[in-house]
Protein backbone atom coordinates (compact mmCIF):
# COMPACT_ATOMS: atom_id res chain seq x y z
CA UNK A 1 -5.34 44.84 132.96
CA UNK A 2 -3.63 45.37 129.71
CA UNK A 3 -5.24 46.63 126.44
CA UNK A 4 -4.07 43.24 124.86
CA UNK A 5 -5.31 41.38 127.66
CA UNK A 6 -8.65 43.24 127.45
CA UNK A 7 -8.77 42.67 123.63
CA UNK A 8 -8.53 38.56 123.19
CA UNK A 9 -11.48 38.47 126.14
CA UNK A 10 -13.55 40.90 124.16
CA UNK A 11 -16.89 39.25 122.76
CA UNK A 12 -17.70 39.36 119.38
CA UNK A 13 -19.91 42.27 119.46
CA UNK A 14 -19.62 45.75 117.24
CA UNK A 15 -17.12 47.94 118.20
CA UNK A 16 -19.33 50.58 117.57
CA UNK A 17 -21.87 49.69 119.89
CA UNK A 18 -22.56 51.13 123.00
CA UNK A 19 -24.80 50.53 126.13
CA UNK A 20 -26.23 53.24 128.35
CA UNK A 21 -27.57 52.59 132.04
CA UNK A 22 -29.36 55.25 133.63
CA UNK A 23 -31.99 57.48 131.71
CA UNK A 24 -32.08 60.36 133.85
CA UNK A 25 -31.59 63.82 132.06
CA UNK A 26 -28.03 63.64 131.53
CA UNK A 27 -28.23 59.64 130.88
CA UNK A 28 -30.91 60.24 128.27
CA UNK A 29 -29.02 62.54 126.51
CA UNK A 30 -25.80 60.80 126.15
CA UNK A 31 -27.85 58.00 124.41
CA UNK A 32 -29.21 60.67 122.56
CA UNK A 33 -26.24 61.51 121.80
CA UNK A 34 -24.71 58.59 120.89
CA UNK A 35 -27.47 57.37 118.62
CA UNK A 36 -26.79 61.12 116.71
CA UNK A 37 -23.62 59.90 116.08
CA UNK A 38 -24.90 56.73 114.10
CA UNK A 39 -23.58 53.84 117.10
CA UNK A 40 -26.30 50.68 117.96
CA UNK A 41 -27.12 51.94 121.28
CA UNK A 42 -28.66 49.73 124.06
CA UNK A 43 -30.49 51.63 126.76
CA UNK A 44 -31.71 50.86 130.49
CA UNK A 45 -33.40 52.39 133.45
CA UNK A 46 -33.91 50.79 136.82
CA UNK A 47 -37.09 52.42 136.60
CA UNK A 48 -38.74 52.26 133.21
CA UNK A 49 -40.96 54.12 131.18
CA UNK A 50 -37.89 56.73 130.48
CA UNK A 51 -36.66 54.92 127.46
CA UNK A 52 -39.52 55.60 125.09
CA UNK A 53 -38.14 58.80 123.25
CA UNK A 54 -34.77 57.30 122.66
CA UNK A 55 -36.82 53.57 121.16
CA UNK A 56 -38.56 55.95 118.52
CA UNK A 57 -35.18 57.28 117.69
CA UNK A 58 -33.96 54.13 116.89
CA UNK A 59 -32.42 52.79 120.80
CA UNK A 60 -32.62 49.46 121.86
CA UNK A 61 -34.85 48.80 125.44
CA UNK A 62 -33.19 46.11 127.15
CA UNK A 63 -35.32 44.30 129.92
CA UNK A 64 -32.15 43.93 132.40
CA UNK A 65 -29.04 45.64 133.35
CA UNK A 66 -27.39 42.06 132.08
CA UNK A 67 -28.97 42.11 129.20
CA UNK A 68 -28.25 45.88 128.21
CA UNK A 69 -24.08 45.39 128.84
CA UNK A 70 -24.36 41.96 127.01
CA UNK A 71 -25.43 43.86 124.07
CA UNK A 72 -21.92 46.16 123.61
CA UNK A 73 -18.50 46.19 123.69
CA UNK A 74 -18.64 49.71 125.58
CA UNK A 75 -21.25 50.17 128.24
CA UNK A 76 -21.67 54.02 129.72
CA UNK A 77 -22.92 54.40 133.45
CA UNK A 78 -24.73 58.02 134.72
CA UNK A 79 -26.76 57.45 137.39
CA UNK A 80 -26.85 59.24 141.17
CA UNK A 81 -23.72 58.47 142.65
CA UNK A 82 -21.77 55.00 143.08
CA UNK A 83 -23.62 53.59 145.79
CA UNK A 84 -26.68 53.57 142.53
CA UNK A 85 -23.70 52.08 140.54
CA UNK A 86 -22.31 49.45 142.87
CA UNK A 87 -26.92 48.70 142.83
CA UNK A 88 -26.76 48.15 139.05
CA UNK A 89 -23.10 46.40 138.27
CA UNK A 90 -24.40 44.40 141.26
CA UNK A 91 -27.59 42.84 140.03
CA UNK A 92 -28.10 39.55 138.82
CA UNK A 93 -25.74 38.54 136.13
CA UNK A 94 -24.47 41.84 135.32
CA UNK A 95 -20.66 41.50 136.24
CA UNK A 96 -20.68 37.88 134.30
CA UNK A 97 -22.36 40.08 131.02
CA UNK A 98 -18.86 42.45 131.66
CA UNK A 99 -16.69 40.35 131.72
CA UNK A 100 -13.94 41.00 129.10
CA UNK A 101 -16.06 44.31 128.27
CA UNK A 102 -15.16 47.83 129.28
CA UNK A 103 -17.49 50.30 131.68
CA UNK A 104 -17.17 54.03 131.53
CA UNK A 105 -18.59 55.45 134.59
CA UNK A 106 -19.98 58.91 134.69
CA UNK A 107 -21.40 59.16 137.51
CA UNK A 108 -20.05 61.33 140.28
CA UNK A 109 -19.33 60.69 143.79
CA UNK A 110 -15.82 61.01 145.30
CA UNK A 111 -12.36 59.49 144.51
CA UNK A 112 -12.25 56.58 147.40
CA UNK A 113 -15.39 55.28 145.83
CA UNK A 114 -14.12 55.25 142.60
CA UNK A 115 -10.81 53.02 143.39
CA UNK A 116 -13.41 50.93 145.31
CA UNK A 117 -15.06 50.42 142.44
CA UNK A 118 -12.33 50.09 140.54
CA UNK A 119 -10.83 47.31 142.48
CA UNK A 120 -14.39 45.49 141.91
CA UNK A 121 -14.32 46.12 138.54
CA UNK A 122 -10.59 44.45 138.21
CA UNK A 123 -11.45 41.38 140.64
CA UNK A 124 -14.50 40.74 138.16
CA UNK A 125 -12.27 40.73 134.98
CA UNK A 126 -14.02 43.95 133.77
CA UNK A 127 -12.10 46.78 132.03
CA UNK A 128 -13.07 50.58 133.83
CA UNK A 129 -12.81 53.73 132.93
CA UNK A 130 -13.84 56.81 135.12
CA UNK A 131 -15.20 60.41 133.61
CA UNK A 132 -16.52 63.32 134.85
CA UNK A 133 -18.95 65.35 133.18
CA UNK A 134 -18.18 69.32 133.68
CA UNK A 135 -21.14 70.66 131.62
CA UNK A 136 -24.77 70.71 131.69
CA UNK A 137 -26.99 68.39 130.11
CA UNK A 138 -27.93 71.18 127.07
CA UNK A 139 -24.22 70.34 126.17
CA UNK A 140 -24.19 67.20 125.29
CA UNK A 141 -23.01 65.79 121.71
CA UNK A 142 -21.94 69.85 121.13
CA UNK A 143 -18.53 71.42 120.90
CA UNK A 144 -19.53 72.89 124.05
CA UNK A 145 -19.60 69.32 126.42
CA UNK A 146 -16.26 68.34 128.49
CA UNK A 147 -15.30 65.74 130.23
CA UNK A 148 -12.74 64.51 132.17
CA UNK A 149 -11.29 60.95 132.14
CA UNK A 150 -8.49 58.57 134.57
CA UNK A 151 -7.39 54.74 134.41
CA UNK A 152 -5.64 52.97 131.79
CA UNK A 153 -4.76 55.74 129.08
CA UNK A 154 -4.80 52.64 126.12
CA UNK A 155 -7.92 51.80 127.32
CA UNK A 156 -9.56 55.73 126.73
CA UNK A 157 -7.61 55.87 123.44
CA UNK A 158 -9.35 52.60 122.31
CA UNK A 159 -12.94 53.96 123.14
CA UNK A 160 -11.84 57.11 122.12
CA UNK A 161 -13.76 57.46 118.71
CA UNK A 162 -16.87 56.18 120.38
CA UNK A 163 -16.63 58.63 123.30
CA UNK A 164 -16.28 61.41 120.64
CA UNK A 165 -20.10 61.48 119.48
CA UNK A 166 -20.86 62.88 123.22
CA UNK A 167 -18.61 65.81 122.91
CA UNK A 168 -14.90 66.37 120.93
CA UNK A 169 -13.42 67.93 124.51
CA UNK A 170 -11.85 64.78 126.26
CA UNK A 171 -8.88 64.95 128.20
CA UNK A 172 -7.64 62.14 129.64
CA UNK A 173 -5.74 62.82 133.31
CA UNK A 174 -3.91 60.15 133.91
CA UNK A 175 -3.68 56.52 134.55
CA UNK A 176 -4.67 56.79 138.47
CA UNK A 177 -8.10 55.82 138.80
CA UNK A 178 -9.91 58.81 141.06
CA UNK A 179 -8.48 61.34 139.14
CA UNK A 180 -11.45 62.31 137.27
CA UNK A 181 -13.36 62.21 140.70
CA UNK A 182 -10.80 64.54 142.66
CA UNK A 183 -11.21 67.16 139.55
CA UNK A 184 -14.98 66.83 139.25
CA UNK A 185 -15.03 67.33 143.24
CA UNK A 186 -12.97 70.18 143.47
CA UNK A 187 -14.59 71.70 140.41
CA UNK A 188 -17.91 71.46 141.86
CA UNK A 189 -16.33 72.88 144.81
CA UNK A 190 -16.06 76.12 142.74
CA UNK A 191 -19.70 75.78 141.43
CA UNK A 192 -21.79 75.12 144.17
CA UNK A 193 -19.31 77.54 146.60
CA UNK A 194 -20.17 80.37 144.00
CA UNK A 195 -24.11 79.43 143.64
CA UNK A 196 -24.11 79.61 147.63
CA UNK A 197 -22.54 82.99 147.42
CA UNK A 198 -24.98 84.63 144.68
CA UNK A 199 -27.85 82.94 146.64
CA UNK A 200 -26.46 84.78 149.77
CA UNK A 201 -25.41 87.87 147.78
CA UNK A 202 -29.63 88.16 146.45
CA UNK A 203 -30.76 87.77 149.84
CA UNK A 204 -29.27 90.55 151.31
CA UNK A 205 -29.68 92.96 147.85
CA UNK A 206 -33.20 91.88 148.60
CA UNK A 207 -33.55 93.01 152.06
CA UNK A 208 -31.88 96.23 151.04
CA UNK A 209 -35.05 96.84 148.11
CA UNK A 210 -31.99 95.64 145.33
CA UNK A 211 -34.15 93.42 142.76
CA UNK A 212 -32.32 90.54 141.37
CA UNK A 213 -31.70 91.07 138.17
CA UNK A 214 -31.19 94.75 139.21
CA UNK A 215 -27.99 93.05 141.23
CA UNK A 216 -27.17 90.28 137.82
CA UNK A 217 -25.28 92.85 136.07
CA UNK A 218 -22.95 93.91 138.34
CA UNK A 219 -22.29 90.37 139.74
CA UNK A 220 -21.38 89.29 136.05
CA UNK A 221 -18.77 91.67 136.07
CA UNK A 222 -17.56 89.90 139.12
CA UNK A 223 -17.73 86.86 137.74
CA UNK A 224 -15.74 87.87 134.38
CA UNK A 225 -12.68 89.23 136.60
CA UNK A 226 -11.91 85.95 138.07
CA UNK A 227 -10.18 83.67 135.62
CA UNK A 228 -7.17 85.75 135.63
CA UNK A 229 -7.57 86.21 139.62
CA UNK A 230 -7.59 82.57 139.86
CA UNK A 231 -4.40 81.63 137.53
CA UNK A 232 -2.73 84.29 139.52
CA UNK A 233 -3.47 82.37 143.06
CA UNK A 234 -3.04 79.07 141.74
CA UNK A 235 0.68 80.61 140.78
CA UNK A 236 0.81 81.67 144.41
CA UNK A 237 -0.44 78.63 146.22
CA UNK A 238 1.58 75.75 144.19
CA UNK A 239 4.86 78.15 144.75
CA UNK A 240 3.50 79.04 148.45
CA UNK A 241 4.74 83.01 147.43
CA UNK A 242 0.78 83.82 148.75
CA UNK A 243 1.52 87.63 147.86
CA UNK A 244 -1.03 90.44 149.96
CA UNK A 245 0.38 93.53 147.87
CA UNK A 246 -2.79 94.17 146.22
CA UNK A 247 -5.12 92.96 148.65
CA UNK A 248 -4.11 91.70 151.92
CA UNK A 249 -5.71 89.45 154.33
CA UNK A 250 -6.47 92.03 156.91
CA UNK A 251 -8.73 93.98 154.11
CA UNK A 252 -10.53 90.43 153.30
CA UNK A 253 -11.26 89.84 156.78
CA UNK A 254 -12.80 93.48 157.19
CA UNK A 255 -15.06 92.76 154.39
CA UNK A 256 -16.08 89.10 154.79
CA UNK A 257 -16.63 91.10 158.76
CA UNK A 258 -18.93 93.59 157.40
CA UNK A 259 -21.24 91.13 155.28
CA UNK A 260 -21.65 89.23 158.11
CA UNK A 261 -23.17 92.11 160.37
CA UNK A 262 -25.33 93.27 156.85
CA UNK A 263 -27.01 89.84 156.69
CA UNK A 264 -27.44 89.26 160.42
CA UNK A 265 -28.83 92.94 161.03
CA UNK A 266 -31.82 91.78 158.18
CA UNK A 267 -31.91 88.14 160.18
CA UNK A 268 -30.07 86.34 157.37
CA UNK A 269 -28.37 83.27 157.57
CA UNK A 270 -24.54 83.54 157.19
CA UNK A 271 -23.11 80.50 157.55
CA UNK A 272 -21.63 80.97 154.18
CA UNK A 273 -19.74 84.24 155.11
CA UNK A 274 -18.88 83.20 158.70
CA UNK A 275 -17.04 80.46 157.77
CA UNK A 276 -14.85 82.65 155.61
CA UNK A 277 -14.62 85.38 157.93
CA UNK A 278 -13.60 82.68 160.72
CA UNK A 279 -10.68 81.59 158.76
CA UNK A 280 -9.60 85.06 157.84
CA UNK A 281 -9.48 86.15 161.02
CA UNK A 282 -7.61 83.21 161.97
CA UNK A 283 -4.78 83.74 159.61
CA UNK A 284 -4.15 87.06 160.57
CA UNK A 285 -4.29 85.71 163.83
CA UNK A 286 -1.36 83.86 162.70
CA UNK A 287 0.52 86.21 161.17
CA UNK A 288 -0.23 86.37 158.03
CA UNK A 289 -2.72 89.66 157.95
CA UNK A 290 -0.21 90.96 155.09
CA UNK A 291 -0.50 88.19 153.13
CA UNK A 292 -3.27 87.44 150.31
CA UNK A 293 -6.71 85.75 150.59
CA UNK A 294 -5.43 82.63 149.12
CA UNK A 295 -3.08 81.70 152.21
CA UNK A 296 -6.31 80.45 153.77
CA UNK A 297 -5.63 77.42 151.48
CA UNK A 298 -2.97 76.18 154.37
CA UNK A 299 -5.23 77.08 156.97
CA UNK A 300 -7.89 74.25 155.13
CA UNK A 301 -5.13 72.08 154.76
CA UNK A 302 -4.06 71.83 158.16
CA UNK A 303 -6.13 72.90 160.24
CA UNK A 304 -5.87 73.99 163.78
CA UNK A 305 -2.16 72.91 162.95
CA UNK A 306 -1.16 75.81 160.91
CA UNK A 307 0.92 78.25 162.49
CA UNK A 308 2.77 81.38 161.17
């Protein structure tokens, strides 16, 4: 679908207007912070009861999902995943209330939902957009928020000024629908791998008498090394150079080796650190003990495949 296409369908409703579905924490406050930024916003919850907060600020409770989307031009999805999306696009009369309108969704699940989706959204004359939201709900409507966005770039430019009162820090990806969902999963990827490995990395300080936030410091000056550590192996992996001068595998695999016999001699779990030291291992194994950690990355992309 075409922007001109999508603009002789549009109803004749304020441009300005916008339509939230889903009043969880994050949902609630991009209403929040949409009605901050002065736009007639429409709110709905499958369950209700949520929307009470946002009605004193000045939010319009709609008593169905077709009745919320029939209100704007622009109607902004955050709910679960897209299974809970597919539920509320689904219901009665919603994708007839679409039609000719646009839906941003900002929900996350992974990209072959989102072209699924997509595809739905397309066969049902309804213009989509998909986002990712890569900061935490305190965020929202501040300098601070990001988000990421994919599909028809005309189409993001057009809701653009709109989009804005959530945040100032959109970048659009690209007109391939499950961008934004490949990003968001891979970023998470980072998150919740790193979360895992401070959970992990407590547990043992723990068993060894190391409080917490006795351990906090130290790991923030971890954590403050890595940007430059990971521009330097994205370098490596895209021009497959995978460099072990500084560090080489053989030195990762002895570590990742030794926290694995720490946590299991206190009866830890160590999944986490198995599963690295497994792959390690197996890349020397292969060959590649000289190179650096990051050659692993082939290993997860092939598989038992890989060889030297």
């Amino acid at each position: 679908m075409n922007e001109s296409t999508t603009t002789a369908q549009q109803p004749a409703t304020d441009r300005s207007s916008v339509t939230v579905l889903g009043l969880g924490p994050m949902g609630r406050a991009l209403a929040g912070a949409f009605l901050a930024g002065g736009h007639r916003t429409t709110v709905w919850n499958r369950t209700p009861g949520r929307e009470g907060a946002l009605v004193e600020r000045g939010a319009l409770a709609a008593a169905t999902a077709a009745e919320a989307v029939a209100a704007s031009e622009l109607t902004v999805v955050c709910v679960v995943d897209y299974r809970a999306v597919e539920g509320v696009l689904g219901g009665e009369g919603v994708a007839e209330a679409l039609r000719g309108r646009t839906v941003v969704n900002l929900s996350n699940d992974i990209p072959q939902r989102v072209r699924a989706l997509a595809a739905w959204a397309e066969e049902h004359g309804v213009d989509y957009l998909d986002g990712a939201i890569m900061t935490p709900t305190s965020t929202i409507g501040t300098p601070d928020a990001v988000y990421l966005h994919s599909g028809p770039e005309a189409l993001f430019r057009r809701h653009l000024p709109v989009l804005e009162a959530l945040g100032a820090a959109h970048t659009h990806l690209g007109e391939e629908i499950g961008l934004a969902a490949a990003y968001d999963i891979a970023l998470l990827d980072v998150f919740y791998s790193a979360m895992g490995g401070f959970a992990h990395a407590l547990a043992v300080a723990g068993a060894e008498g190391i409080g917490a936030r006795e351990l906090a410091p130290f790991a923030d000056g971890i954590a403050r090394i890595l940007p430059p550590i990971f521009e330097e192996l994205a370098a490596e992996v895209d021009s497959g150079t995978f460099s072990g001068e500084e560090s080489p595998l053989t030195s990762a695999a002895s570590a990742a080796s030794h926290i694995v016999e720490a946590s299991e001699h206190h009866g830890i779990e160590a999944g986490i650190m198995r599963a690295v030291q497994g792959l390690t291992h197996r890349a020397v194994g292969l060959g590649h003990g000289q190179d650096g950690f990051i050659r692993i990355t082939e290993l997860l992309r092939r598989g038992s495949r890989a060889t030297a």
